[in-house]
PDB file of N, CA and C in Angstrom:
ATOM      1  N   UNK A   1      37.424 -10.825  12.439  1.00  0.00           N
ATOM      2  CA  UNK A   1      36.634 -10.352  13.566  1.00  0.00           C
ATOM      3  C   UNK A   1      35.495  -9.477  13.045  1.00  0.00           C
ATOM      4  N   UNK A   2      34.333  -9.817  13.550  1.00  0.00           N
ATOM      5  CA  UNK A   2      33.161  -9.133  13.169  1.00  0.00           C
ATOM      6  C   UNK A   2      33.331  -7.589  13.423  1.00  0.00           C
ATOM      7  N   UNK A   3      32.749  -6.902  12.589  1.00  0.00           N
ATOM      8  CA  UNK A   3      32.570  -5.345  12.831  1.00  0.00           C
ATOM      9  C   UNK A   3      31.488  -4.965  14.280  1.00  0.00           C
ATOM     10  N   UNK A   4      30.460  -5.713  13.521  1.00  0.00           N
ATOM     11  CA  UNK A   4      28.842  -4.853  14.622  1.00  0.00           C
ATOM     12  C   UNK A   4      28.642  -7.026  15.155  1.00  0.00           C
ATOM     13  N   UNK A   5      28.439  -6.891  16.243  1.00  0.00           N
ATOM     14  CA  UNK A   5      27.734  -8.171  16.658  1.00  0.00           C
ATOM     15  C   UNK A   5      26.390  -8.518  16.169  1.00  0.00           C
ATOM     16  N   UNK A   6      26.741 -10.053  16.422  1.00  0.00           N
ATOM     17  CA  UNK A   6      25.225 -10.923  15.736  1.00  0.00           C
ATOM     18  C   UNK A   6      23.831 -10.093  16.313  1.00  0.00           C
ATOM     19  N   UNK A   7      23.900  -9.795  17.675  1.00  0.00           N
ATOM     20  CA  UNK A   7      22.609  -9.960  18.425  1.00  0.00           C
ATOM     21  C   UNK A   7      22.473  -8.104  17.782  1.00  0.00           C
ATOM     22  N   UNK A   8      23.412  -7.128  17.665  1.00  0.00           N
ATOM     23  CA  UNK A   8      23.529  -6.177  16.979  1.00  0.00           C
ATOM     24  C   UNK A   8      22.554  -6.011  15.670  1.00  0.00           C
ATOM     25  N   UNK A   9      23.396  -6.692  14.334  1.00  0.00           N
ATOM     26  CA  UNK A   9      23.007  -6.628  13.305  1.00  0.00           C
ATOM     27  C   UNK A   9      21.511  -7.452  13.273  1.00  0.00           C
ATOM     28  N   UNK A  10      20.926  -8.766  14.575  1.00  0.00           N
ATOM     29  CA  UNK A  10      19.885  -9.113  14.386  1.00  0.00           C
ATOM     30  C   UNK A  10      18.634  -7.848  14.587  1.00  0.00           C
ATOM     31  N   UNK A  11      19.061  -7.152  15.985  1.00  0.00           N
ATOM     32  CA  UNK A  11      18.258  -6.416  16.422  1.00  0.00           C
ATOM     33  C   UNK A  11      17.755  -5.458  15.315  1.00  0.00           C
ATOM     34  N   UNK A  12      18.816  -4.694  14.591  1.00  0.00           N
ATOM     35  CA  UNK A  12      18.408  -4.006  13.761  1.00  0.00           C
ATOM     36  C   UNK A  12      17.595  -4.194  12.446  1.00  0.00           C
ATOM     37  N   UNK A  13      18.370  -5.426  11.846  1.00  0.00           N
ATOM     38  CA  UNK A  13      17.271  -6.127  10.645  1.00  0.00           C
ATOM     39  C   UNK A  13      16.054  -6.053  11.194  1.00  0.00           C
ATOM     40  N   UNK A  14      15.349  -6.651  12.044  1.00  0.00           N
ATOM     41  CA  UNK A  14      14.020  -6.671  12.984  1.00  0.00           C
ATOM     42  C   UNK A  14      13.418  -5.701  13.092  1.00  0.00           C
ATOM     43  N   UNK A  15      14.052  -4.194  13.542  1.00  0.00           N
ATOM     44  CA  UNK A  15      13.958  -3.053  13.267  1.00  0.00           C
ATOM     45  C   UNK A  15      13.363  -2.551  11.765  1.00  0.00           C
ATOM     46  N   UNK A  16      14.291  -2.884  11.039  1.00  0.00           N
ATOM     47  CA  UNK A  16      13.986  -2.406   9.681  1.00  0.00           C
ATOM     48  C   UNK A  16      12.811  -3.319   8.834  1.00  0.00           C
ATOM     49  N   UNK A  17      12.713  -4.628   9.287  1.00  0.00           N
ATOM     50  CA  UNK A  17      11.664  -5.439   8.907  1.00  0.00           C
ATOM     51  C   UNK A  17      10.349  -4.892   9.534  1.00  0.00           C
ATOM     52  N   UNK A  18       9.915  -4.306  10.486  1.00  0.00           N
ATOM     53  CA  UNK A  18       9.211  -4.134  10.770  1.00  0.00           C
ATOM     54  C   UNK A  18       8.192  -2.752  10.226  1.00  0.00           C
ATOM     55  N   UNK A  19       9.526  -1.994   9.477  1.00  0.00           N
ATOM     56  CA  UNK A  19       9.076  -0.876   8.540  1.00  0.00           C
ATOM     57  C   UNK A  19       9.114   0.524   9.456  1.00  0.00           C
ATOM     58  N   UNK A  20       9.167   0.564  10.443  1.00  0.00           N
ATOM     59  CA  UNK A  20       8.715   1.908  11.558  1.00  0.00           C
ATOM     60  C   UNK A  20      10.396   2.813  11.439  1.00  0.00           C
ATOM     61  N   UNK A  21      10.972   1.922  10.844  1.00  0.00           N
ATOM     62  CA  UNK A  21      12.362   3.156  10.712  1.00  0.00           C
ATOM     63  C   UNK A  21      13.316   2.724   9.664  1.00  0.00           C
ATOM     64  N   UNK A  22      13.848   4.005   8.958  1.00  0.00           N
ATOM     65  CA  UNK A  22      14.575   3.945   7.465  1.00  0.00           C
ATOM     66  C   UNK A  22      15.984   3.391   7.692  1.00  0.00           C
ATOM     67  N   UNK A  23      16.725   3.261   6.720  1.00  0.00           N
ATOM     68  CA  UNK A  23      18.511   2.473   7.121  1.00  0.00           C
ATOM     69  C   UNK A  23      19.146   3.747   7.762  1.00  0.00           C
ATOM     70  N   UNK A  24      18.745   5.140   7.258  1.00  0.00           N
ATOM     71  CA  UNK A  24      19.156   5.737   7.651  1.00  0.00           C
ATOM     72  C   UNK A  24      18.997   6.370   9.566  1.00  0.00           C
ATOM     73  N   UNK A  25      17.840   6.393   9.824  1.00  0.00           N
ATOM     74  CA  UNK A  25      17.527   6.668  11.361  1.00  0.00           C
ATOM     75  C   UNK A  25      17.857   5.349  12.227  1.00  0.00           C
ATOM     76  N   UNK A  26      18.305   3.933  11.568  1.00  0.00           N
ATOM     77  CA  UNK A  26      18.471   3.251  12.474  1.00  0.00           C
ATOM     78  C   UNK A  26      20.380   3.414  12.486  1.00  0.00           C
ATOM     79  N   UNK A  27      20.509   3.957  11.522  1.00  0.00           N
ATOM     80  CA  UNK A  27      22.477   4.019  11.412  1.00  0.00           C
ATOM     81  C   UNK A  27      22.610   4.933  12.466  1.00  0.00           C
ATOM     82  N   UNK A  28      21.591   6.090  12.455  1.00  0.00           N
ATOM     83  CA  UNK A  28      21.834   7.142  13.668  1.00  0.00           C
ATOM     84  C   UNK A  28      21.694   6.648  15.238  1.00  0.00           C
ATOM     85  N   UNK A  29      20.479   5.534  15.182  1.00  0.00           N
ATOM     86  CA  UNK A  29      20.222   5.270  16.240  1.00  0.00           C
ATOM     87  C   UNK A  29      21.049   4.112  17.383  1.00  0.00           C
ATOM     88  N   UNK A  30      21.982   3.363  16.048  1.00  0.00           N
ATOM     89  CA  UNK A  30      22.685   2.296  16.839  1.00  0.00           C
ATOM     90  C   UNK A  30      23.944   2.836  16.052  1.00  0.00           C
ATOM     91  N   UNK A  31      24.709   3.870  16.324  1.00  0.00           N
ATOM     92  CA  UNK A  31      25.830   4.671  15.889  1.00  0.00           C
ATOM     93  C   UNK A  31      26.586   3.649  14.827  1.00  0.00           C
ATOM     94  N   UNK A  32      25.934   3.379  13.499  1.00  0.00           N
ATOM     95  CA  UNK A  32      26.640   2.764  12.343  1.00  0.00           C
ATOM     96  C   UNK A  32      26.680   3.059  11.407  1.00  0.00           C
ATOM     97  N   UNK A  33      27.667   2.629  10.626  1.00  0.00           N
ATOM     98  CA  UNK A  33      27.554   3.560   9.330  1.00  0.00           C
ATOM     99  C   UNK A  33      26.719   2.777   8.279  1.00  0.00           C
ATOM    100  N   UNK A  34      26.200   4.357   7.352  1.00  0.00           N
ATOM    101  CA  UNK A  34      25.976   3.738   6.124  1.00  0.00           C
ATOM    102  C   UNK A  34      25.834   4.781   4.934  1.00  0.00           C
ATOM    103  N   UNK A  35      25.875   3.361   3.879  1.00  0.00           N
ATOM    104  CA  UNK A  35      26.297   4.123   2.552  1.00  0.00           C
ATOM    105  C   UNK A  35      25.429   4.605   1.877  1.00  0.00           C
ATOM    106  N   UNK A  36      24.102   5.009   2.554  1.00  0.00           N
ATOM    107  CA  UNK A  36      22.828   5.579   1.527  1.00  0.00           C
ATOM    108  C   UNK A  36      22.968   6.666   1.431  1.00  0.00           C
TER     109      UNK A  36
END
């Protein structure tokens, strides 16, 4: 069973592709973790 959903983890890649926010402010922003 998936952790974070597809439409989840898409939204955010998109997010981060777009450059306007770090791994870190988007972990804050869609409550996920990460290891940076």
């Amino acid at each position: 069973m998936a952790k974070y959903s597809y439409e989840l983890k898409r939204t955010v890649v998109k997010e981060y592709l777009k450059g306007k926010s770090s791994v870190e402010d988007l972990a804050l922003k869609y409550n996920i973790k990460s290891h940076t």
